[in-house]
PDB file of N, CA and C in Angstrom:
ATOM      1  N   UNK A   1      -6.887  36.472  88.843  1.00  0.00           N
ATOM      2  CA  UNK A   1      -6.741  35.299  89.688  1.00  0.00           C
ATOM      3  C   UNK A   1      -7.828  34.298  89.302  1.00  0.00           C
ATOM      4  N   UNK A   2      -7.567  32.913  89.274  1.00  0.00           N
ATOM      5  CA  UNK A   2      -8.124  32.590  88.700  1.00  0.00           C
ATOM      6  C   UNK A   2      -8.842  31.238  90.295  1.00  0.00           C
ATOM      7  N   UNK A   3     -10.229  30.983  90.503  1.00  0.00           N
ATOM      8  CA  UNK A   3      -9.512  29.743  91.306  1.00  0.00           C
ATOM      9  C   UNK A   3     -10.749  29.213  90.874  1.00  0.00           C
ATOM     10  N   UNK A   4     -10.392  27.402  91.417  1.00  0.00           N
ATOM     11  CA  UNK A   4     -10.639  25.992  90.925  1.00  0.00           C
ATOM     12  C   UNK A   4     -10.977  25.622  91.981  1.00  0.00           C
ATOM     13  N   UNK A   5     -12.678  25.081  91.784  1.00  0.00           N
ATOM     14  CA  UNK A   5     -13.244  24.441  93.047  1.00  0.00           C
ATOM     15  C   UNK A   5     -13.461  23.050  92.265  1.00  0.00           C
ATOM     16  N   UNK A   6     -13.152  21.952  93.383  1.00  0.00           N
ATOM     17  CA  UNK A   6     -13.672  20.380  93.133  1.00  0.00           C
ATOM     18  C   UNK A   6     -14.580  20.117  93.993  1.00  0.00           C
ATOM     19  N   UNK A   7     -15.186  19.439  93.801  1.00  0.00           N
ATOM     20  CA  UNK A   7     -15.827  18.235  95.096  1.00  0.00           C
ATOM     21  C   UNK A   7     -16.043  17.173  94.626  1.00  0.00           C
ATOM     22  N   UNK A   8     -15.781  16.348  95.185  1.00  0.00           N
ATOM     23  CA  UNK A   8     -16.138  15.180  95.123  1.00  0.00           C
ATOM     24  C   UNK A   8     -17.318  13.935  96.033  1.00  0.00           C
ATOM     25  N   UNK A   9     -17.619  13.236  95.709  1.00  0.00           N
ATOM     26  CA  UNK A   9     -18.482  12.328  96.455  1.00  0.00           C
ATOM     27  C   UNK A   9     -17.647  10.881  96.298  1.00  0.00           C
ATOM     28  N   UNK A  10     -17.064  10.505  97.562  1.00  0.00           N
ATOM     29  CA  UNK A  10     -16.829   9.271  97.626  1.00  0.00           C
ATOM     30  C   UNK A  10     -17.340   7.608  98.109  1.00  0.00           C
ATOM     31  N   UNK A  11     -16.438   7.027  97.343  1.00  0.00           N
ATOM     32  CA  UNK A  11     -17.428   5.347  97.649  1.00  0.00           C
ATOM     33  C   UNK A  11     -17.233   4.858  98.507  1.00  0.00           C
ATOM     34  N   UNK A  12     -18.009   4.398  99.331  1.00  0.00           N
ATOM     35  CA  UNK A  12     -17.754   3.703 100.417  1.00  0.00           C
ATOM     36  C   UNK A  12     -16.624   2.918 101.025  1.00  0.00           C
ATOM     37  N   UNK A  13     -16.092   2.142 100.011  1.00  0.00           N
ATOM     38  CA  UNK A  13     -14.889   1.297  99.684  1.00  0.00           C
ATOM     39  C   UNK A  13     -14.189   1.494  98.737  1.00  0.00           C
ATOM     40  N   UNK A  14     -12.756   1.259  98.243  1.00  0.00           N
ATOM     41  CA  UNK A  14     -12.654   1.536  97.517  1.00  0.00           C
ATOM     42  C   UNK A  14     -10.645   1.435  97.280  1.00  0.00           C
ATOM     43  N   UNK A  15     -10.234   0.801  96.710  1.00  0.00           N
ATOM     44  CA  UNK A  15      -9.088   0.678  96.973  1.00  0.00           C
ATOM     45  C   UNK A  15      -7.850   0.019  97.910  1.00  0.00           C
ATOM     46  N   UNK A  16      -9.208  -0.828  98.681  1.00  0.00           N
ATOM     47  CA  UNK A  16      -9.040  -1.752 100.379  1.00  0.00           C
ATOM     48  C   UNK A  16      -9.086  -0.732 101.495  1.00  0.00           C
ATOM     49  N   UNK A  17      -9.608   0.722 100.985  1.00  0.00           N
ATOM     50  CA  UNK A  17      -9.441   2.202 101.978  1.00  0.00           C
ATOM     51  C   UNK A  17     -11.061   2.022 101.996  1.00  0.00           C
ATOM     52  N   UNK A  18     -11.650   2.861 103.255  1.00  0.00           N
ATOM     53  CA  UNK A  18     -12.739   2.990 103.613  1.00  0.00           C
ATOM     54  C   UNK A  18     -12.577   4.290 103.017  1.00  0.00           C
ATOM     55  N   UNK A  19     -14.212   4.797 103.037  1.00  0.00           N
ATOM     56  CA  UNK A  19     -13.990   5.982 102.336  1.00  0.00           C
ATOM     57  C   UNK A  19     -13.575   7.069 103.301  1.00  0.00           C
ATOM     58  N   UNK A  20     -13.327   7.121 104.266  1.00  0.00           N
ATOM     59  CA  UNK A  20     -12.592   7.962 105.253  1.00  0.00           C
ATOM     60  C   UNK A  20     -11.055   8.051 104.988  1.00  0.00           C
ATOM     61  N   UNK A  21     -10.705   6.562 105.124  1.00  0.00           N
ATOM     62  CA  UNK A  21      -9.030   6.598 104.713  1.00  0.00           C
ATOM     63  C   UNK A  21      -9.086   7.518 103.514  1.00  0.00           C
ATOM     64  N   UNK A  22      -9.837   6.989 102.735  1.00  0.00           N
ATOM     65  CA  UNK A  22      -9.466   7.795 100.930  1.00  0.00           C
ATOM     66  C   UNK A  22      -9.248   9.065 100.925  1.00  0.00           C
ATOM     67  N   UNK A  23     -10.373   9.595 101.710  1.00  0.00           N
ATOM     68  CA  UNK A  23     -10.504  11.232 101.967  1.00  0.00           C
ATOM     69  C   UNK A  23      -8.567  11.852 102.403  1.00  0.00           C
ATOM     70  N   UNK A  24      -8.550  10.971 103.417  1.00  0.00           N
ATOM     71  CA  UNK A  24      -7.467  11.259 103.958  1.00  0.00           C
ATOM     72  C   UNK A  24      -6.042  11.112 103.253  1.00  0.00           C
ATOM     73  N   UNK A  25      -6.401  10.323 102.889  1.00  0.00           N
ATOM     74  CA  UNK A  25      -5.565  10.102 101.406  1.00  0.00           C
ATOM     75  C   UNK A  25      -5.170  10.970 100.444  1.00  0.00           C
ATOM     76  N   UNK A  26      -6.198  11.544 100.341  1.00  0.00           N
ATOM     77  CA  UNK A  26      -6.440  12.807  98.750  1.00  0.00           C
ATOM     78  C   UNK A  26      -6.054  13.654  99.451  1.00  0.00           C
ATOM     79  N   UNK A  27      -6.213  13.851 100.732  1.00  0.00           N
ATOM     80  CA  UNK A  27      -5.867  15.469 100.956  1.00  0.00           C
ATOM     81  C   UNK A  27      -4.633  15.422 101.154  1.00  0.00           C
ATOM     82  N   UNK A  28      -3.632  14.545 102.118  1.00  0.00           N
ATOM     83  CA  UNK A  28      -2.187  14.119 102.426  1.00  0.00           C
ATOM     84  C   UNK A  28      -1.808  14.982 101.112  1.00  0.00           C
ATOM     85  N   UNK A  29      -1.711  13.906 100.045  1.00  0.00           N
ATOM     86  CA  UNK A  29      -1.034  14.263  98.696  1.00  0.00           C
ATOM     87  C   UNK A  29      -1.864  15.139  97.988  1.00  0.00           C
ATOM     88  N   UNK A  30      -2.861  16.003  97.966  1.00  0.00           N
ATOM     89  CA  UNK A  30      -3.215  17.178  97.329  1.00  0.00           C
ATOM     90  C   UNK A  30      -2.008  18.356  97.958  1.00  0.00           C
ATOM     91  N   UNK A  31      -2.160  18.176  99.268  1.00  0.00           N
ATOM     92  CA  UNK A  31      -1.861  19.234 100.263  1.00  0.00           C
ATOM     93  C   UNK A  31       0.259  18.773  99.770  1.00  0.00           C
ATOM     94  N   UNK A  32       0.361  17.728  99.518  1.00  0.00           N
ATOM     95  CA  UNK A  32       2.031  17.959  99.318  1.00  0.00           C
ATOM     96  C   UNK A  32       2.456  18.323  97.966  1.00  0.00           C
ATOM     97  N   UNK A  33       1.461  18.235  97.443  1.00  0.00           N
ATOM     98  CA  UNK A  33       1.691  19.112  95.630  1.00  0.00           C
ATOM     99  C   UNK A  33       2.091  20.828  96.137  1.00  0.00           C
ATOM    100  N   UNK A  34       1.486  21.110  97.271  1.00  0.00           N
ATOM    101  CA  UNK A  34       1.673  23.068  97.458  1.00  0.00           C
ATOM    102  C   UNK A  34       3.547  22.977  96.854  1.00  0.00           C
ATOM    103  N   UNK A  35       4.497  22.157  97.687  1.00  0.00           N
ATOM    104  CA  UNK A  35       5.904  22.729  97.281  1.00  0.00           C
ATOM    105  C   UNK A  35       6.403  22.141  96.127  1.00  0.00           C
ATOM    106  N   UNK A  36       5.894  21.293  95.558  1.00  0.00           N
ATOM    107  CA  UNK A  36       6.683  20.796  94.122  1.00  0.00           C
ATOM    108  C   UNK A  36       5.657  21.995  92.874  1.00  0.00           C
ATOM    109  N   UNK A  37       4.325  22.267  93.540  1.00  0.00           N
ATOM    110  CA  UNK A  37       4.148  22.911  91.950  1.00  0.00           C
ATOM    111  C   UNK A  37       3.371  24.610  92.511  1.00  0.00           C
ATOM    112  N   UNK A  38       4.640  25.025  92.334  1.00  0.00           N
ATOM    113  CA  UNK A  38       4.759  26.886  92.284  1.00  0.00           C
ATOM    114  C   UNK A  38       3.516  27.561  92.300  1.00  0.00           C
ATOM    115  N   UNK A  39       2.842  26.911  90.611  1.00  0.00           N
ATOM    116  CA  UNK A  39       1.915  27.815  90.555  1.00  0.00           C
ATOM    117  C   UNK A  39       0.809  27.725  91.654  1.00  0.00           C
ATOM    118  N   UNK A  40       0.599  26.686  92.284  1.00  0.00           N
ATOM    119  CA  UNK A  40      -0.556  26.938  93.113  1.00  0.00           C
ATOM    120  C   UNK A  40      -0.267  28.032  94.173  1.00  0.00           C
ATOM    121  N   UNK A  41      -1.345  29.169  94.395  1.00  0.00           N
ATOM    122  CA  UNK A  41      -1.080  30.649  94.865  1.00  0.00           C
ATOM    123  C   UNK A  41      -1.817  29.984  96.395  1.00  0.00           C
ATOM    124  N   UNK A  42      -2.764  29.106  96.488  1.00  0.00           N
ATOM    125  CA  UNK A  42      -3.277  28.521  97.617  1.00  0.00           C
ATOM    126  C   UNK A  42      -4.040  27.434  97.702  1.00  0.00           C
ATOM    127  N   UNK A  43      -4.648  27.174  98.870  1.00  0.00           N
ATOM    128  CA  UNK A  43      -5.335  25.359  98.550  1.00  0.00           C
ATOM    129  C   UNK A  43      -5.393  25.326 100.007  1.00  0.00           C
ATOM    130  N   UNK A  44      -6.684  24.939 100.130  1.00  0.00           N
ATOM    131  CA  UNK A  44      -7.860  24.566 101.022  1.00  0.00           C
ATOM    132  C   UNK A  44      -8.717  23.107 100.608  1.00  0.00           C
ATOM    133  N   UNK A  45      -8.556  22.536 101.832  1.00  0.00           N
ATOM    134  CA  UNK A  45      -9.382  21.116 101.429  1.00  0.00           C
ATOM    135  C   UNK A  45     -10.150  21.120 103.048  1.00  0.00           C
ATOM    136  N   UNK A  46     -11.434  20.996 102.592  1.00  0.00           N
ATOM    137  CA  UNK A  46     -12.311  20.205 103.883  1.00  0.00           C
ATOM    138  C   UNK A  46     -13.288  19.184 103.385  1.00  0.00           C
ATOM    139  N   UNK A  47     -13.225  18.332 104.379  1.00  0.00           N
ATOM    140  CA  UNK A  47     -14.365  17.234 104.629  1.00  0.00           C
ATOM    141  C   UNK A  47     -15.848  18.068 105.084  1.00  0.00           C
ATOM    142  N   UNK A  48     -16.728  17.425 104.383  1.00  0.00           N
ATOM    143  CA  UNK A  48     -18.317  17.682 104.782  1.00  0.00           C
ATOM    144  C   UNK A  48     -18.395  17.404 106.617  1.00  0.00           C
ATOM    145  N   UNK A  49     -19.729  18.194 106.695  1.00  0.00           N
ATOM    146  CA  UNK A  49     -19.538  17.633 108.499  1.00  0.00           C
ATOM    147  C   UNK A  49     -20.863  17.761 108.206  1.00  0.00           C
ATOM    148  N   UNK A  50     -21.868  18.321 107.717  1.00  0.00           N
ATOM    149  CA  UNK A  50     -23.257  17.504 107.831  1.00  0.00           C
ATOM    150  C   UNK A  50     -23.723  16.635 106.940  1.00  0.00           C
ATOM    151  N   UNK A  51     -23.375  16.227 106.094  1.00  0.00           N
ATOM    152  CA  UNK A  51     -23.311  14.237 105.114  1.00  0.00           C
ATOM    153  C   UNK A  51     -24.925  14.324 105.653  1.00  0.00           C
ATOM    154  N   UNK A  52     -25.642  15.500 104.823  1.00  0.00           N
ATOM    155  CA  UNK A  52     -26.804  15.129 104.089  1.00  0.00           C
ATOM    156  C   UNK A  52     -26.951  14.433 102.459  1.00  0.00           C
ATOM    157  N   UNK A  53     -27.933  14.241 102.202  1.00  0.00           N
ATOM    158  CA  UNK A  53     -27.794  13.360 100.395  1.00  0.00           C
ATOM    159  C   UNK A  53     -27.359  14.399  99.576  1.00  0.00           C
ATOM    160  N   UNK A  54     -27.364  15.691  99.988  1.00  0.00           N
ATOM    161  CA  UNK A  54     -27.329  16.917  98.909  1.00  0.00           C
ATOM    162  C   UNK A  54     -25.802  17.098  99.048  1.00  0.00           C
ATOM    163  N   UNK A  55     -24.986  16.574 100.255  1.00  0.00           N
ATOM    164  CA  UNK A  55     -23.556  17.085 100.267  1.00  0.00           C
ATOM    165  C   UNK A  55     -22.739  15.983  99.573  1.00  0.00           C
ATOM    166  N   UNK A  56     -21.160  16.713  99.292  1.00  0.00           N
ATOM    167  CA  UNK A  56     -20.078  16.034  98.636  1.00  0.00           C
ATOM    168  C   UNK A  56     -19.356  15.944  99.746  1.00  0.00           C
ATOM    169  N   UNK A  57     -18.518  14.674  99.712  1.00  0.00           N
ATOM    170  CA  UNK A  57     -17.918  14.440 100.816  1.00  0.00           C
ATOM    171  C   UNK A  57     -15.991  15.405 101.105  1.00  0.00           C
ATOM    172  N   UNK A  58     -15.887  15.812 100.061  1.00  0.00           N
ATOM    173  CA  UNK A  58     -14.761  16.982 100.279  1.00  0.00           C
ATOM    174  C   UNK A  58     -14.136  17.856  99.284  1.00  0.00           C
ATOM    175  N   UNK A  59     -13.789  18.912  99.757  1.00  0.00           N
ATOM    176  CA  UNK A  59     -13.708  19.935  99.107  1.00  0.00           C
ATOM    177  C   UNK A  59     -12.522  20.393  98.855  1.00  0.00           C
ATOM    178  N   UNK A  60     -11.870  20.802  97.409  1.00  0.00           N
ATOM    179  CA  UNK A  60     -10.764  21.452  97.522  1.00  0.00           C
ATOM    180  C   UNK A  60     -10.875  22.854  95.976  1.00  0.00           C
ATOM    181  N   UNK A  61     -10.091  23.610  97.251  1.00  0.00           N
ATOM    182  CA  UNK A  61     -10.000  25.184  96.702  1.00  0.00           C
ATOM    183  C   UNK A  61      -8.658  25.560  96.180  1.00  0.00           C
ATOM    184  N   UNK A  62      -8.517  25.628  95.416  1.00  0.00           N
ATOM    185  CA  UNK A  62      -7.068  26.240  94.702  1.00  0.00           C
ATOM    186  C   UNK A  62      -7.341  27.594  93.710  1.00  0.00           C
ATOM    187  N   UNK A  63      -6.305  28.276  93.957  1.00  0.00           N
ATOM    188  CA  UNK A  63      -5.941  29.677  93.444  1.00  0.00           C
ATOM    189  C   UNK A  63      -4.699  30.221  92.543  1.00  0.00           C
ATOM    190  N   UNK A  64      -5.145  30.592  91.229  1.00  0.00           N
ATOM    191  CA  UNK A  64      -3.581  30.464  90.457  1.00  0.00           C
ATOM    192  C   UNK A  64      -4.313  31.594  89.796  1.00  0.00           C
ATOM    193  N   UNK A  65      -2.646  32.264  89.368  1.00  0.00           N
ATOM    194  CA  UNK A  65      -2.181  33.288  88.924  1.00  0.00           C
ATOM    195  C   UNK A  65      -3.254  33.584  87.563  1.00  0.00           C
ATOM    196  N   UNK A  66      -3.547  32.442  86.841  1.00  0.00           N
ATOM    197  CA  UNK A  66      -3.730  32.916  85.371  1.00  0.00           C
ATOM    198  C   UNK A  66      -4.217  31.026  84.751  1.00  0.00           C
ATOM    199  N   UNK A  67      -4.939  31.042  84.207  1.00  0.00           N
ATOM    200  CA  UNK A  67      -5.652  29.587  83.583  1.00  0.00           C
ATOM    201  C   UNK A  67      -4.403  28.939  83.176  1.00  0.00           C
ATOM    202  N   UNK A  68      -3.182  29.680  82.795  1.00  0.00           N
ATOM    203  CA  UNK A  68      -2.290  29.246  82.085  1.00  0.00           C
ATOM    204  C   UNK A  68      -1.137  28.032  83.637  1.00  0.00           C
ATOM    205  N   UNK A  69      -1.215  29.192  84.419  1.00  0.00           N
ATOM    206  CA  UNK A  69      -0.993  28.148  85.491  1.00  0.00           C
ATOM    207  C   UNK A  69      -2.099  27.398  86.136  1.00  0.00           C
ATOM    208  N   UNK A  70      -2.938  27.524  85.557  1.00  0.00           N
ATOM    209  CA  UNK A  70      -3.881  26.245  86.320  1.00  0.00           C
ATOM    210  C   UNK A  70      -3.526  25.056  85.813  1.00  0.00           C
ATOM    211  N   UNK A  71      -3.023  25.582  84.012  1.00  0.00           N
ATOM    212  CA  UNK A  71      -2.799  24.084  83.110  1.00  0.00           C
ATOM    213  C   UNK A  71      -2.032  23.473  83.640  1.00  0.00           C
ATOM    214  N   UNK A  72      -0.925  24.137  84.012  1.00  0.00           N
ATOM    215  CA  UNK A  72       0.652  23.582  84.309  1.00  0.00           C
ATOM    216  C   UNK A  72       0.084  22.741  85.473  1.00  0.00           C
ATOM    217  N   UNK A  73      -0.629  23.023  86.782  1.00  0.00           N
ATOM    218  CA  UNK A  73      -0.957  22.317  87.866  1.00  0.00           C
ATOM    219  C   UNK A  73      -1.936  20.744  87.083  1.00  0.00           C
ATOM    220  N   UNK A  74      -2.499  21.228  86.296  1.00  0.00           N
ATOM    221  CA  UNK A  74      -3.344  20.375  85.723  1.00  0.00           C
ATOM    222  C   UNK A  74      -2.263  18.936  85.151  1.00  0.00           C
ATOM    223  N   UNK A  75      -1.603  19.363  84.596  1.00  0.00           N
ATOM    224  CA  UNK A  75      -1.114  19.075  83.687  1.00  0.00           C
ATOM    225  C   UNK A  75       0.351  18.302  84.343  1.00  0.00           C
ATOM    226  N   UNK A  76       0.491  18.607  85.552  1.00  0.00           N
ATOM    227  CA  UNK A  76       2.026  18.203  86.034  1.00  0.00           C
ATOM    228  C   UNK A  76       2.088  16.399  86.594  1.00  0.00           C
ATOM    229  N   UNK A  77       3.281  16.192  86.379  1.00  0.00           N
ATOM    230  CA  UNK A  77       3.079  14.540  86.654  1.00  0.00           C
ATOM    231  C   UNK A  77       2.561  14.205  88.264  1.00  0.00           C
ATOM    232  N   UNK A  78       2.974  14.910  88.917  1.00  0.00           N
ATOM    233  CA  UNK A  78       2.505  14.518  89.979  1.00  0.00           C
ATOM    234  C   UNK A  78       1.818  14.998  90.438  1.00  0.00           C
ATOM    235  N   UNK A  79       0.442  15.962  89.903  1.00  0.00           N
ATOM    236  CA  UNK A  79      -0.881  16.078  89.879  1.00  0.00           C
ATOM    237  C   UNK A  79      -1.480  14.965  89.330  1.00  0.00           C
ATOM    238  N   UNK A  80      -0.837  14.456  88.544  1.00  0.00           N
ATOM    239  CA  UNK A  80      -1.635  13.358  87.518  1.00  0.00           C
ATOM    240  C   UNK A  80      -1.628  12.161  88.225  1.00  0.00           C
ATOM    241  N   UNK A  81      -0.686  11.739  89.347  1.00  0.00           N
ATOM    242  CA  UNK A  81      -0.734  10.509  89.768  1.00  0.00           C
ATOM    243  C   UNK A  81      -1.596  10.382  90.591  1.00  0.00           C
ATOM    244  N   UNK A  82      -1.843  11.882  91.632  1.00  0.00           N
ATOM    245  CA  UNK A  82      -3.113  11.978  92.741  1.00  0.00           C
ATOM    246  C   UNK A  82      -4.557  12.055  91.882  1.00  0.00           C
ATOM    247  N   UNK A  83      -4.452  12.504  90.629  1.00  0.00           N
ATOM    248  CA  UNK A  83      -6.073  12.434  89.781  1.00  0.00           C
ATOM    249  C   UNK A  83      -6.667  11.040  89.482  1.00  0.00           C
ATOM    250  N   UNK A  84      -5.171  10.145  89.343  1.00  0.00           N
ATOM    251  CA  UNK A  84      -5.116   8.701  88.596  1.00  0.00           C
ATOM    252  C   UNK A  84      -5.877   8.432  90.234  1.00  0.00           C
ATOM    253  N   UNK A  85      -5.577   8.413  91.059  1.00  0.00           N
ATOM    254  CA  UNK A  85      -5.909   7.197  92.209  1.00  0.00           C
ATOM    255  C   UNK A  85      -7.540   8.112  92.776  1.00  0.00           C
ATOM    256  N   UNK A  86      -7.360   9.071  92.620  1.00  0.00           N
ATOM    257  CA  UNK A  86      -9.128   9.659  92.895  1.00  0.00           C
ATOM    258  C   UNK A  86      -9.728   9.404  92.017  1.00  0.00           C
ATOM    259  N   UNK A  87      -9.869   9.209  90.628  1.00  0.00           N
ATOM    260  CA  UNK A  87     -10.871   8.427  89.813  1.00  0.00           C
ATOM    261  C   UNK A  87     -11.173   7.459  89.945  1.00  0.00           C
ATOM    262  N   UNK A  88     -10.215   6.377  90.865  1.00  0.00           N
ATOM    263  CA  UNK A  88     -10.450   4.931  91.236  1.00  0.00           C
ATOM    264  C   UNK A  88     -11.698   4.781  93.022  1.00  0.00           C
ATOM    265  N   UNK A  89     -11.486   6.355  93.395  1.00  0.00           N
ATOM    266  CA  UNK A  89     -12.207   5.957  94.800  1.00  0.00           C
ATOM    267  C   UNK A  89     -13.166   6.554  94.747  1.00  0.00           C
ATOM    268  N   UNK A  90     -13.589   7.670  93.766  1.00  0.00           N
ATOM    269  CA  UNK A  90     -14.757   8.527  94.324  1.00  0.00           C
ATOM    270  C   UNK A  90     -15.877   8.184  93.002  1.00  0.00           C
ATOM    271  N   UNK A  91     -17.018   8.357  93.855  1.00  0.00           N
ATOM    272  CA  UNK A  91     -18.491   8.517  92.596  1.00  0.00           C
ATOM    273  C   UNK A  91     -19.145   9.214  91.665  1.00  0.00           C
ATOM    274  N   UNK A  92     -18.812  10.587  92.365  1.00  0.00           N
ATOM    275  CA  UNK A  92     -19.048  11.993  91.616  1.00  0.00           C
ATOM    276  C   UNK A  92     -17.810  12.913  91.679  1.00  0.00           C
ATOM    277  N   UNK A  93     -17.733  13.799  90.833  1.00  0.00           N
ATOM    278  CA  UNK A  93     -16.783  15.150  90.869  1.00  0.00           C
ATOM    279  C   UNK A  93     -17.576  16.425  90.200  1.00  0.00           C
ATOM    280  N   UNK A  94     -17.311  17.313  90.692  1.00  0.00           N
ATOM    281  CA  UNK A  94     -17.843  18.795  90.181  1.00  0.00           C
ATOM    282  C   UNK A  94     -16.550  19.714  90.481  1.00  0.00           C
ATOM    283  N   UNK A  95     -16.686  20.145  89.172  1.00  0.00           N
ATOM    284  CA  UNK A  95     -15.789  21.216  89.085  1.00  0.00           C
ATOM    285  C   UNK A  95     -15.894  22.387  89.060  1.00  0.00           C
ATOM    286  N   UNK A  96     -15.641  23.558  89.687  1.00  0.00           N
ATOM    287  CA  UNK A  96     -15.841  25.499  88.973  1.00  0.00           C
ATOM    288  C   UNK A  96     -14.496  26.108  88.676  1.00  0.00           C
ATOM    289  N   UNK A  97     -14.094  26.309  88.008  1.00  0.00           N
ATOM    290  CA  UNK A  97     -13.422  27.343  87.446  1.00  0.00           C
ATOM    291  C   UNK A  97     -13.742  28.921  87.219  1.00  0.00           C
ATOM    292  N   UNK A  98     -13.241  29.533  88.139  1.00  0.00           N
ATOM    293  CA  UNK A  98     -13.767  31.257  88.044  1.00  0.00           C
ATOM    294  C   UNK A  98     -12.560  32.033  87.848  1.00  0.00           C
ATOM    295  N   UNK A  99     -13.077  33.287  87.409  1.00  0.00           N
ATOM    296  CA  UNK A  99     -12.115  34.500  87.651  1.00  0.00           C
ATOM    297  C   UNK A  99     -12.392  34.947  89.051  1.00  0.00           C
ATOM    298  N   UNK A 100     -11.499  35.389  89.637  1.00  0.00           N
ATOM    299  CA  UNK A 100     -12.189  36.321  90.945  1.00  0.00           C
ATOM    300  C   UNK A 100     -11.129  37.909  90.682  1.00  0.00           C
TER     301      UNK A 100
END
């Protein structure tokens, strides 16, 4: 099993969205990718709640079968359109990729 942690840090503004809308935004359409793309085995997204300087403002957890379906998630068009509009709102990203 393979799973994929993000976080991100978002901009204040950003798209005519506050960075609250945005948040809300990313997760809407992260969270509606679960039925168009199979391979994701699960997916968890939360917002920070103590927004010290050391935190990212939200988090998402996904779980797949094998790297090979991580690509396919990676890789699918309509993963790609929610990646296209989060590169336009957020400041930072960190990624992990593990076995578990």
């Amino acid at each position: 099993m393979i799973r994929h942690v993000v976080m991100w840090k978002f901009k204040p503004e950003a798209e005519g969205k506050t960075k609250l809308e945005n948040m809300e935004w990313v997760r809407e359409h992260l969270y509606a990718l679960m039925p168009i793309i199979p391979e994701i085995k699960r997916m968890e997204i939360g917002f920070d709640v103590k927004h010290t300087d050391m935190s990212m403002d939200l988090l998402l957890l996904t779980e797949f079968d094998s790297m090979e379906a991580l690509a396919t998630y990676a890789e699918h068009p309509e993963h790609l359109k929610v990646s296209q509009y989060v590169r336009k709102v957020i400041e930072t990203r960190v990624v992990l990729d593990c076995e578990i």
